[in-house]
N, C-alpha and C. Protein backbone atom coordinates (compact mmCIF):
# COMPACT_ATOMS: atom_id res chain seq x y z
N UNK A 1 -21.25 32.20 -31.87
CA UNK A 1 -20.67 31.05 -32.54
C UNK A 1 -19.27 30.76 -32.01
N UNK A 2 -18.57 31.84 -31.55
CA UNK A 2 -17.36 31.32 -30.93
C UNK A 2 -17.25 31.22 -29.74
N UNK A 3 -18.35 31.72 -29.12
CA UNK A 3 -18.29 30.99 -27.83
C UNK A 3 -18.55 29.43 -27.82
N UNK A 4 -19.44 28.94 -28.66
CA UNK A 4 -19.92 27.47 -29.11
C UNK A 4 -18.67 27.12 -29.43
N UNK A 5 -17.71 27.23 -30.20
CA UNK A 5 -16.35 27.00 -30.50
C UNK A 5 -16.03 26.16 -29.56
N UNK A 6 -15.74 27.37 -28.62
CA UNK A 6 -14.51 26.97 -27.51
C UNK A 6 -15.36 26.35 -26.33
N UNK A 7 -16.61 26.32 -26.27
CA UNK A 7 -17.21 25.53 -25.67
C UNK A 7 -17.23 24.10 -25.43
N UNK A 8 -17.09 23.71 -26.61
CA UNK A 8 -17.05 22.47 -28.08
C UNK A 8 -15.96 22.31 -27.35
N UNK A 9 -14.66 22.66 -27.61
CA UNK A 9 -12.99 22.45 -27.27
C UNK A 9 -12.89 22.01 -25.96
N UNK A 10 -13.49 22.93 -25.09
CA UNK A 10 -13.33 22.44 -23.45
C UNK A 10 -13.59 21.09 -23.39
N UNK A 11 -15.26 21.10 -23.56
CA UNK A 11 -15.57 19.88 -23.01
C UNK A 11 -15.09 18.84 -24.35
N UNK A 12 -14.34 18.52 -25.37
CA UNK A 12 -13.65 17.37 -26.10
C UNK A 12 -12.40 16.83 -24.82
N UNK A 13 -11.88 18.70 -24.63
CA UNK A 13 -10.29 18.33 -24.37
C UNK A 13 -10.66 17.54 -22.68
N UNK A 14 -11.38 17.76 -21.76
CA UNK A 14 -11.85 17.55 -20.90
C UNK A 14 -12.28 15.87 -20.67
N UNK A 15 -12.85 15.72 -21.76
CA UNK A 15 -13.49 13.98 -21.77
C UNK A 15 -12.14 13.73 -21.94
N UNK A 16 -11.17 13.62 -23.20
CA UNK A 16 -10.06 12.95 -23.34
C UNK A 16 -8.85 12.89 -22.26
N UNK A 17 -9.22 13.48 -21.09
CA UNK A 17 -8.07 13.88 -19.75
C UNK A 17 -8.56 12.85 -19.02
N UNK A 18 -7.97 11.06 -19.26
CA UNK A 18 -8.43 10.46 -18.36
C UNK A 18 -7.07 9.09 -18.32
N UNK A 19 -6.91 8.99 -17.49
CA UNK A 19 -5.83 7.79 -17.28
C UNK A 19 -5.67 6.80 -18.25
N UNK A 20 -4.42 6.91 -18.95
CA UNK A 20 -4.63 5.56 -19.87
C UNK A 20 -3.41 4.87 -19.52
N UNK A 21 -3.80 3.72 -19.58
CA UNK A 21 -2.55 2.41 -18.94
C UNK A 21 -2.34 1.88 -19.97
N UNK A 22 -1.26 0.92 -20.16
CA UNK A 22 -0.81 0.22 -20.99
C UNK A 22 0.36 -1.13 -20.07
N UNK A 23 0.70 -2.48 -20.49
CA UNK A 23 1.30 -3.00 -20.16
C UNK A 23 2.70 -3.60 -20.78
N UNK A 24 3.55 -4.04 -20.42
CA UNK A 24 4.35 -4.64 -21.09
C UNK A 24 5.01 -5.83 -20.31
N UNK A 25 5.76 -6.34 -20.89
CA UNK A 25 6.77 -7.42 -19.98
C UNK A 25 8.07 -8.21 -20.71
N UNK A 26 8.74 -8.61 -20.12
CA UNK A 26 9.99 -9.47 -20.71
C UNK A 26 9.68 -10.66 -21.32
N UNK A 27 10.48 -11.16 -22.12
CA UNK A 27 9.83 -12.53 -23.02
C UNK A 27 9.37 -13.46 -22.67
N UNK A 28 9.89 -13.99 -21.29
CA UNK A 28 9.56 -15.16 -20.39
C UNK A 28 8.28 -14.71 -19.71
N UNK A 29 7.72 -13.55 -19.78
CA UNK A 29 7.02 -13.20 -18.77
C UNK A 29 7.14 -13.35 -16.96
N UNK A 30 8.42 -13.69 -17.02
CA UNK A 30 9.08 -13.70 -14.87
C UNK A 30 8.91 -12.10 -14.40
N UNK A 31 9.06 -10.59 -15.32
CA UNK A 31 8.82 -9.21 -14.85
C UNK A 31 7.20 -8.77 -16.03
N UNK A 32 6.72 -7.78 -15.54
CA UNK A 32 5.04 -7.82 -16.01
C UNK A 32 5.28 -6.11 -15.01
N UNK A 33 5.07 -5.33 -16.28
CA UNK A 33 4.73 -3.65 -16.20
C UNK A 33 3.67 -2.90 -16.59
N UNK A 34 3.64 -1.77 -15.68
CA UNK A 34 2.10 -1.32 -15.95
C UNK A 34 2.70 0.54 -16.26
N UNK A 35 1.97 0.83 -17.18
CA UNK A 35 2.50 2.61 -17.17
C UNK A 35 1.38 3.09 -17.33
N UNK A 36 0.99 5.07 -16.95
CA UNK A 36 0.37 5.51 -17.52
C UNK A 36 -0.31 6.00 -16.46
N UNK A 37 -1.50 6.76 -16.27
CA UNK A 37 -2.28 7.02 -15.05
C UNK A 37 -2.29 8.90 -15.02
N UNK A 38 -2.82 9.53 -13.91
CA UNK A 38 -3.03 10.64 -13.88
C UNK A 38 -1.99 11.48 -13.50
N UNK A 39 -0.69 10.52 -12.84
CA UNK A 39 0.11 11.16 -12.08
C UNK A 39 1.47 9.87 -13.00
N UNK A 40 1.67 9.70 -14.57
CA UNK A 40 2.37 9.08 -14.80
C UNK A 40 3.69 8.51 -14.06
N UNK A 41 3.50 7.12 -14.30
CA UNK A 41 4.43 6.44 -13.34
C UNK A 41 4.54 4.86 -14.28
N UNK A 42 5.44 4.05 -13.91
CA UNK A 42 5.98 3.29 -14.19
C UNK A 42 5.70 2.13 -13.24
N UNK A 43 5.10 0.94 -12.76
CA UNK A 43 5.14 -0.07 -11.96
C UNK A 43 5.58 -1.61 -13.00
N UNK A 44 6.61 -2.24 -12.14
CA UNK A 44 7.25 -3.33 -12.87
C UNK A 44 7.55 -4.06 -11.53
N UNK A 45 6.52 -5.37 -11.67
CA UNK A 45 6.66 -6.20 -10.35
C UNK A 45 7.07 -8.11 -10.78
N UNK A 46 7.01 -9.09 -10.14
CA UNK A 46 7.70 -10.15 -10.70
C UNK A 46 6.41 -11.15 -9.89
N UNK A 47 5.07 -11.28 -10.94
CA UNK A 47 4.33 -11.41 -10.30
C UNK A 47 4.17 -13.29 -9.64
N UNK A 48 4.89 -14.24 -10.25
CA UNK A 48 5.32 -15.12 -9.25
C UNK A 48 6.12 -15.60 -8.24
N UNK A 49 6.65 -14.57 -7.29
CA UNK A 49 7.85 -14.57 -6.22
C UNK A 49 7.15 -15.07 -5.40
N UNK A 50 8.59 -16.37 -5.75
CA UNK A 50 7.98 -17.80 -4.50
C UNK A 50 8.94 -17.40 -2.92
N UNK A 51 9.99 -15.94 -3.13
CA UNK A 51 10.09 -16.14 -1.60
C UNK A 51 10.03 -13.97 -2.13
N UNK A 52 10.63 -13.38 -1.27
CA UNK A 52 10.81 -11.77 -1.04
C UNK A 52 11.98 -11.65 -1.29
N UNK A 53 12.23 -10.83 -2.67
CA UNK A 53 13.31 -10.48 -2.86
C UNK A 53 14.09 -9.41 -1.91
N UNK A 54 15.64 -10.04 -1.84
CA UNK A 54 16.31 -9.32 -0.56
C UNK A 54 16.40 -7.51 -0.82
N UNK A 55 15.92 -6.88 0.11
CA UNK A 55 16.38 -5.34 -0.11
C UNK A 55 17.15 -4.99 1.04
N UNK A 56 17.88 -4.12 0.52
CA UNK A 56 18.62 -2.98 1.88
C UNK A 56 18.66 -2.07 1.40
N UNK A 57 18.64 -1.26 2.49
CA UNK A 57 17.53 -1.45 3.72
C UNK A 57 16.11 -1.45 3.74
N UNK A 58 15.50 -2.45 4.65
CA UNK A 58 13.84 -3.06 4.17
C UNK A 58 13.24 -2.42 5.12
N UNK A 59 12.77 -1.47 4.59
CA UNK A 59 11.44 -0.34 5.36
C UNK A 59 11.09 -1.22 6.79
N UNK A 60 10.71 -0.74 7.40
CA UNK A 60 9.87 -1.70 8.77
C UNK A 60 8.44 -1.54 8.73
N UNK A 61 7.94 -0.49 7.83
CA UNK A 61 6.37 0.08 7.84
C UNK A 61 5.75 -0.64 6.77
N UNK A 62 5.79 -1.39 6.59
CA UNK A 62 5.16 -2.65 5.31
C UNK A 62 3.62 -2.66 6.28
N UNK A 63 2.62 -2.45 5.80
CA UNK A 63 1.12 -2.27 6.33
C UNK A 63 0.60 -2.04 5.35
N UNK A 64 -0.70 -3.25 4.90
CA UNK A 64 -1.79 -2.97 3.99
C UNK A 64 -2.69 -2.99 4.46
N UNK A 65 -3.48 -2.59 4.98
CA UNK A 65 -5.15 -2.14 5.35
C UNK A 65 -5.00 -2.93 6.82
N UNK A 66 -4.02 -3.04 7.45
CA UNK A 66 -3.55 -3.79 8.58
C UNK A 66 -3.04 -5.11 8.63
N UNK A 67 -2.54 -5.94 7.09
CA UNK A 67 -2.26 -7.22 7.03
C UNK A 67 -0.55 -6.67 6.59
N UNK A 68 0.19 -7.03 7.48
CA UNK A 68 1.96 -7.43 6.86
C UNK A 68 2.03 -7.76 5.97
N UNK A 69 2.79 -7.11 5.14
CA UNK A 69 3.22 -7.06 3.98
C UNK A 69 4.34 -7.16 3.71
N UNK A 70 5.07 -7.28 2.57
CA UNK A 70 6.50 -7.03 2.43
C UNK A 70 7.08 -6.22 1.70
N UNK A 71 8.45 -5.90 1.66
CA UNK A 71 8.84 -3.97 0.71
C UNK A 71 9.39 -5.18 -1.03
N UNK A 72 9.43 -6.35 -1.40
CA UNK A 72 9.92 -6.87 -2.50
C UNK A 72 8.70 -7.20 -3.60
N UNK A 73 8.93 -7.52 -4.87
CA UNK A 73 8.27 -7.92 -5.54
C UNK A 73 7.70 -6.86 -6.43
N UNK A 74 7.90 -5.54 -6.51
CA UNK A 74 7.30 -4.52 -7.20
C UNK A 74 7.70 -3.19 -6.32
N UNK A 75 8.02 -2.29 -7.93
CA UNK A 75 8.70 -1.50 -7.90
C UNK A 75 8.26 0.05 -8.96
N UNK A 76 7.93 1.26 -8.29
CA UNK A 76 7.46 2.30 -9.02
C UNK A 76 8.48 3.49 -9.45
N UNK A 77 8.33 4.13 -10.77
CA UNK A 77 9.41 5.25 -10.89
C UNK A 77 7.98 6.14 -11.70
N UNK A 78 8.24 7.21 -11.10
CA UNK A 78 7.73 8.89 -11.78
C UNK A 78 8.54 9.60 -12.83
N UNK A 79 8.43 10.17 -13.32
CA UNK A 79 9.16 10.98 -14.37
C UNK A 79 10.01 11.68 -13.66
N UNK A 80 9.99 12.07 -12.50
CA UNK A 80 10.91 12.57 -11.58
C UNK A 80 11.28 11.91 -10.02
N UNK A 81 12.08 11.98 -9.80
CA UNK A 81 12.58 11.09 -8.62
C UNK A 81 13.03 10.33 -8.21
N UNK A 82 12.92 9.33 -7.60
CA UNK A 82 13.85 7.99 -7.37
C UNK A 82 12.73 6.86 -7.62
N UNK A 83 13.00 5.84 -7.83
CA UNK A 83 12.31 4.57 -7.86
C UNK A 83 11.99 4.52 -6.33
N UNK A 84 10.44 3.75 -6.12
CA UNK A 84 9.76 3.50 -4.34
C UNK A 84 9.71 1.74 -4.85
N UNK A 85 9.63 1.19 -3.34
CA UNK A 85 9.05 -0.17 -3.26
C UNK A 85 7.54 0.17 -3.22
N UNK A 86 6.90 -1.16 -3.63
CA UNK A 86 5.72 -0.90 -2.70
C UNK A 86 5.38 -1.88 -2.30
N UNK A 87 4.13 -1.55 -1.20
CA UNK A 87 4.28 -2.60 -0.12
C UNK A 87 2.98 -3.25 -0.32
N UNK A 88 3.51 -4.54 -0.31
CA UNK A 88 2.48 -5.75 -0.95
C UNK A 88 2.38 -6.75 -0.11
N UNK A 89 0.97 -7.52 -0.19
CA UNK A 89 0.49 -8.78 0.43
C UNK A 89 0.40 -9.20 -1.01
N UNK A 90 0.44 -9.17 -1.95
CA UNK A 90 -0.08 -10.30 -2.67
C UNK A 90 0.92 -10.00 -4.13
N UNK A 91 1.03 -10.91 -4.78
CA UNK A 91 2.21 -10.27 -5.82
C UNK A 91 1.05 -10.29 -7.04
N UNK A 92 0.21 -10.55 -7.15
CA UNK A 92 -0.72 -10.46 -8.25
C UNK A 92 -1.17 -9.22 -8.62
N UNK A 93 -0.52 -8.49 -8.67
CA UNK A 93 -1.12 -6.85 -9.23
C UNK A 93 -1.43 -6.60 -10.06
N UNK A 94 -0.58 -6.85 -11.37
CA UNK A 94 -0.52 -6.15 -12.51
C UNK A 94 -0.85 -7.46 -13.41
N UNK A 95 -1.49 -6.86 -14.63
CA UNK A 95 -1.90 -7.99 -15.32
C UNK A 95 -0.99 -7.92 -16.66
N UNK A 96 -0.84 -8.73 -17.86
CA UNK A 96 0.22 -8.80 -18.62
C UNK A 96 -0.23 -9.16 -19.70
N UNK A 97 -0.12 -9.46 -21.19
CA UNK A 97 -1.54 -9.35 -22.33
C UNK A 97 -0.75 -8.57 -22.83
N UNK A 98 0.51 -7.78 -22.52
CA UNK A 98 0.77 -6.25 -23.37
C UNK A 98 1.83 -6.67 -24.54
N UNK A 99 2.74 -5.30 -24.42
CA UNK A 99 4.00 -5.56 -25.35
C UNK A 99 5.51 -6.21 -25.09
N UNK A 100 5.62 -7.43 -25.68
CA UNK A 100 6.46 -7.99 -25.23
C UNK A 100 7.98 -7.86 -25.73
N UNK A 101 8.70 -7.43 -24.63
CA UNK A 101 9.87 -7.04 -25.13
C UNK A 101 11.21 -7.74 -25.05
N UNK A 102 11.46 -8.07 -25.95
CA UNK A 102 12.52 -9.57 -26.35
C UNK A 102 13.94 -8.80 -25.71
N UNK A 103 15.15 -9.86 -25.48
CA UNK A 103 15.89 -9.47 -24.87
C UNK A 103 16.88 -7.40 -25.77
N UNK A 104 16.92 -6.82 -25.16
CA UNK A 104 17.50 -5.88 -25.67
C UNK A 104 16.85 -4.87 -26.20
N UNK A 105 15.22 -5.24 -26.27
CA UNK A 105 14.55 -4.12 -26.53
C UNK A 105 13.64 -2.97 -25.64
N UNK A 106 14.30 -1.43 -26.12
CA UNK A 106 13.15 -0.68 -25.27
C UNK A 106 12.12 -0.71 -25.34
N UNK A 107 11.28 0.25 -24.54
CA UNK A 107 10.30 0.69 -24.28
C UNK A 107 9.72 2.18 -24.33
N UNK A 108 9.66 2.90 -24.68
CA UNK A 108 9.84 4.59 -24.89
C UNK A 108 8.30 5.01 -24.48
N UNK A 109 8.64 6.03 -23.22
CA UNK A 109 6.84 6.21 -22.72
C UNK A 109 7.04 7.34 -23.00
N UNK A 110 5.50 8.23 -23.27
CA UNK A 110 4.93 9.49 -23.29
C UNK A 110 6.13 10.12 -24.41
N UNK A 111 6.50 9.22 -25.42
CA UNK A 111 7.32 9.93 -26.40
C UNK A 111 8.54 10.99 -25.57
N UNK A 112 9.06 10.28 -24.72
CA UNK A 112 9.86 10.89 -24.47
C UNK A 112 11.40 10.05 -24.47
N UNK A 113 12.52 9.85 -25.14
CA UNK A 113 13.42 8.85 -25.37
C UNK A 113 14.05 8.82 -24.00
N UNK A 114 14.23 9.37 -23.05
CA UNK A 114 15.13 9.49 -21.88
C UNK A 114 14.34 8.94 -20.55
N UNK A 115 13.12 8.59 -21.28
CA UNK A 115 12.30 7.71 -20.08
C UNK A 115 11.66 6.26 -20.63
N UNK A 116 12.60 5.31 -20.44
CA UNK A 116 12.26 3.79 -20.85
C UNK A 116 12.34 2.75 -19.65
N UNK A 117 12.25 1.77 -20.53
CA UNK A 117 12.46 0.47 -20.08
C UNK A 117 12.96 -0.50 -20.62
N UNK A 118 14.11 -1.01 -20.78
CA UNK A 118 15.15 -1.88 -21.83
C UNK A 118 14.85 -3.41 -20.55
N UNK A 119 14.37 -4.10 -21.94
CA UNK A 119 14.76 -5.84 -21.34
C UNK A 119 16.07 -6.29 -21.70
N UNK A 120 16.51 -7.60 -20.55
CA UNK A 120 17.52 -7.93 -20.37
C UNK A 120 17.24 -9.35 -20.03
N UNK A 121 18.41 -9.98 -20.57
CA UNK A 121 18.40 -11.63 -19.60
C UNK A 121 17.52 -11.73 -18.37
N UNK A 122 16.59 -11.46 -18.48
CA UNK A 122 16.18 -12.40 -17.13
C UNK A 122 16.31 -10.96 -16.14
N UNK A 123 16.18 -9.79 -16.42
CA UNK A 123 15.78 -8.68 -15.72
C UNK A 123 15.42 -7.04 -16.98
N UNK A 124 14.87 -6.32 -15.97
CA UNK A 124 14.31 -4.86 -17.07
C UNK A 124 14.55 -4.18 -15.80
N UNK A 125 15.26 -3.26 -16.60
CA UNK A 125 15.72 -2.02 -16.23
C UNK A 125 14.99 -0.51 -16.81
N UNK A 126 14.88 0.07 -15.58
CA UNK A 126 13.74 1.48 -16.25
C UNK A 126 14.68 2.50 -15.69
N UNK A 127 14.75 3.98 -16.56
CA UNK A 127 15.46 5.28 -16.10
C UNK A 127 13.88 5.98 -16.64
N UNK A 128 13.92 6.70 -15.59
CA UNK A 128 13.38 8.46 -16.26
C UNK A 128 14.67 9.63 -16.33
N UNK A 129 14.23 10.66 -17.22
CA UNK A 129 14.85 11.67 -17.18
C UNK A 129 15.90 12.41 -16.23
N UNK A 130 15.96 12.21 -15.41
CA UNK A 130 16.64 12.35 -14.15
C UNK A 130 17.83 10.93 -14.21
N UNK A 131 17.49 10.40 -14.83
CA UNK A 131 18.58 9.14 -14.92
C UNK A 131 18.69 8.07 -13.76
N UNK A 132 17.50 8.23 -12.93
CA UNK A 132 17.26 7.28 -11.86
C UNK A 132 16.19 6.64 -12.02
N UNK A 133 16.23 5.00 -11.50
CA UNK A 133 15.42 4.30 -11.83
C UNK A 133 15.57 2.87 -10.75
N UNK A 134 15.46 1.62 -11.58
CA UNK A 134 15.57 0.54 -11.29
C UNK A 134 15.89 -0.50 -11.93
N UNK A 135 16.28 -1.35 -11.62
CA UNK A 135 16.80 -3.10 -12.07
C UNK A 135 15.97 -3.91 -11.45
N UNK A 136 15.06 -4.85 -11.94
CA UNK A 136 14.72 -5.85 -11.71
C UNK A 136 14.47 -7.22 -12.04
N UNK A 137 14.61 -8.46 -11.13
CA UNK A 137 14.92 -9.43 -11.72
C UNK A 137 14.23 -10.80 -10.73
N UNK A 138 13.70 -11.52 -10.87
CA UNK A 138 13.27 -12.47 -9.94
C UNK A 138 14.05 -12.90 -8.58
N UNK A 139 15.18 -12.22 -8.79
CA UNK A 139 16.23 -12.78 -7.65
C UNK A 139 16.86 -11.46 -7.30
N UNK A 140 16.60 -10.17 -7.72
CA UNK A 140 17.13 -8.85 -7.10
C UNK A 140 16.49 -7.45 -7.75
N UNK A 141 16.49 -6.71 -6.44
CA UNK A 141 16.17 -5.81 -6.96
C UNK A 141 17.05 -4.49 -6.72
N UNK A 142 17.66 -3.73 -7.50
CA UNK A 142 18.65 -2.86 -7.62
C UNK A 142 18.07 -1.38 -7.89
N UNK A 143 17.90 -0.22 -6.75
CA UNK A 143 17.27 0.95 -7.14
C UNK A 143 18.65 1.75 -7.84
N UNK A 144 18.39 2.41 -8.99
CA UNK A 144 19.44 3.22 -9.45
C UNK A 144 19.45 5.11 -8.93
């Protein structure tokens, strides 16, 4: 019977070990975020950019399945590390439907207070734990 127990336990805890996403975005909807996944992470991209927001310094290795791409428009942070670009042909990534966060309000992931995302005028700013992150805004993007 207690092997049936913990049998029981494995395979519950096992089914429930599976990527869960969630979205959010700023009031206007101009930034649109995606969290959550197997390897938690943070993506916040600006999914109508009518030109490439300026970076320095702009990678030279921008390559998607062999079509040029560009390093602007979306932006990833991990619970540890620095914020990455990523490299996009198309700015339509992430979809938006989620929680909308009016100017000044966070975002608090995996219940942890030291890893958010606070909206702002017309940009959202994300830290993880490490206190590095990003600023983004239809017209810049600022890695912290």
């Amino acid at each position: 019977m207690r092997t049936l127990f913990l049998t029981a336990a494995l395979l519950l805890a096992a089914g429930t070990a599976r990527a869960e996403y969630g979205h959010f975005q700023n009031a206007d909807g101009q930034i649109i975020c995606t969290h959550g996944g197997f390897i938690p992470q943070i993506t916040c991209a600006i999914p109508r950019l009518s030109k490439p927001i300026p970076v320095t310094p702009e990678p030279q290795d921008c390559q998607n399945s062999g079509n040029p791409g560009h390093w602007s428009g979306s932006v990833s942070l991990n619970i540890t590390g620095p914020s990455r670009l990523n490299c996009s042909i198309s700015n339509n990534i992430l979809h938006g439907n989620g929680v909308i966060l009016t100017e000044g309000k966070s975002y608090i992931f995996f219940n942890q207070s030291d890893w958010q995302c606070t909206s702002r005028a017309g940009s959202m700013t994300c830290t993880n734990p490490e206190g590095r992150g990003f600023e983004i805004s239809p017209g810049s993007l600022r890695r912290l």
